[in-house]
Protein backbone atom coordinates (compact mmCIF):
# COMPACT_ATOMS: atom_id res chain seq x y z
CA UNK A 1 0.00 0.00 0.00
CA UNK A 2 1.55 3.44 -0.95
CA UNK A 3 1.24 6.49 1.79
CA UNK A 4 -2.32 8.31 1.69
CA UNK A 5 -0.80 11.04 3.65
CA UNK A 6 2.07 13.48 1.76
CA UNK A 7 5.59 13.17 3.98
CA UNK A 8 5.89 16.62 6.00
CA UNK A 9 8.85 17.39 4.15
CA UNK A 10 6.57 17.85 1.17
CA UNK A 11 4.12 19.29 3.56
CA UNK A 12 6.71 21.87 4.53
CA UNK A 13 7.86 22.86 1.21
CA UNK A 14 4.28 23.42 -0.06
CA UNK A 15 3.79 25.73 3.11
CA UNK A 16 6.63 28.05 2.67
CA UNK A 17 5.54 28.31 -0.73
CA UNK A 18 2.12 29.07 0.32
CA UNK A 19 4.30 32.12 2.22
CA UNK A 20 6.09 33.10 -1.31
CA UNK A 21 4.76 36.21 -1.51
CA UNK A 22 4.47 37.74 2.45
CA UNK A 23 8.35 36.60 1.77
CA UNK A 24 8.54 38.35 -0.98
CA UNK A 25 7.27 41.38 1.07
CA UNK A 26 9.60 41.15 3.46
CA UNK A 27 12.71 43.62 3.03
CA UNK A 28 15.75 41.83 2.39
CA UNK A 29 17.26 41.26 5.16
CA UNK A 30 14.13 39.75 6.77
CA UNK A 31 13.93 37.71 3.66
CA UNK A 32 17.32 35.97 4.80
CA UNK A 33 16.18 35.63 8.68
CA UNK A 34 12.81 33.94 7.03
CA UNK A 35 15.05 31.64 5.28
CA UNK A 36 17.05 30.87 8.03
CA UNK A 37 14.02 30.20 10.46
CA UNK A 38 12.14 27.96 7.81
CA UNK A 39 15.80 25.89 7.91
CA UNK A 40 14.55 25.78 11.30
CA UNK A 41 11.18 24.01 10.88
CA UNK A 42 13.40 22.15 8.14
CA UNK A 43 15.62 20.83 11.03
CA UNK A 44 12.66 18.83 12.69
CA UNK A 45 10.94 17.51 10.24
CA UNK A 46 11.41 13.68 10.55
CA UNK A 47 9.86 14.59 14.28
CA UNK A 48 6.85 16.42 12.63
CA UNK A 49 5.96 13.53 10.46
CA UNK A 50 4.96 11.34 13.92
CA UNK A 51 3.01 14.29 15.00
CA UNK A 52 0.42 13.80 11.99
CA UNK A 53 -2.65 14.51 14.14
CA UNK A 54 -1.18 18.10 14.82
CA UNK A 55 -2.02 21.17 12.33
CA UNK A 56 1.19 21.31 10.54
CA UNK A 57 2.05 25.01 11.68
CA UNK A 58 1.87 23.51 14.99
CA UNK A 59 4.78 21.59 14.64
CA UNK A 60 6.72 24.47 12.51
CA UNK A 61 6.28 26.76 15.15
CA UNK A 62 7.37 24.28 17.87
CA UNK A 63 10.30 23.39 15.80
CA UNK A 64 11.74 27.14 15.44
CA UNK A 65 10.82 27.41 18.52
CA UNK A 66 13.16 24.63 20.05
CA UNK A 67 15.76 25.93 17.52
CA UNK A 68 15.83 29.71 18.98
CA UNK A 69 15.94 28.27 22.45
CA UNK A 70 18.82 26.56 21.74
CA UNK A 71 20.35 29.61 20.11
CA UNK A 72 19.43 31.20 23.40
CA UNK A 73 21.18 28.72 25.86
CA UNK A 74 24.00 28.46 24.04
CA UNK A 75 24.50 32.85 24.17
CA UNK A 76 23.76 32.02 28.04
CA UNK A 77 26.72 29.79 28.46
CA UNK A 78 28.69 31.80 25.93
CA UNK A 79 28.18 35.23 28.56
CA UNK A 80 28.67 33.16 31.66
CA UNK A 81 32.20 31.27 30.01
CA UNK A 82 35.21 32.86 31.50
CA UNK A 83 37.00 35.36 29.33
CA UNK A 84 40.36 33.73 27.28
């Protein structure tokens, strides 16, 4: 039996082409920080695909999410490291 529902990497794809044009919108620079943040969802989406029940923004937004608080903890530990 073939899959009857499309893998969230397609999912994902067909979303932030959905977003083409508020990204087209965007100035420049924010263009490159939307990239950068869809890499984000990107970066979780074998762990989206078991959340299939979920809206799929859902799991985008948790996935950036978990990426930026990462990005967070690691400038904590960077400002509490001793200087060289």
């Amino acid at each position: 039996m073939g899959r009857t529902v499309p893998s969230f990497r397609i999912l994902l794809d067909s979303i932030i082409m959905e977003l083409g044009n508020f990204r087209r919108a965007l100035r420049r620079n924010d263009q490159e920080v939307f990239d950068r943040v869809m890499d984000m969802a990107r970066e979780h989406a074998s762990a989206s695909t078991v959340a299939a029940a979920l809206d799929p923004m859902d799991t985008i937004v948790l996935s950036i999410l978990i990426e930026q608080q990462k990005q967070i903890d690691d400038l904590k530990e960077d400002s509490h490291a001793p200087p060289p």
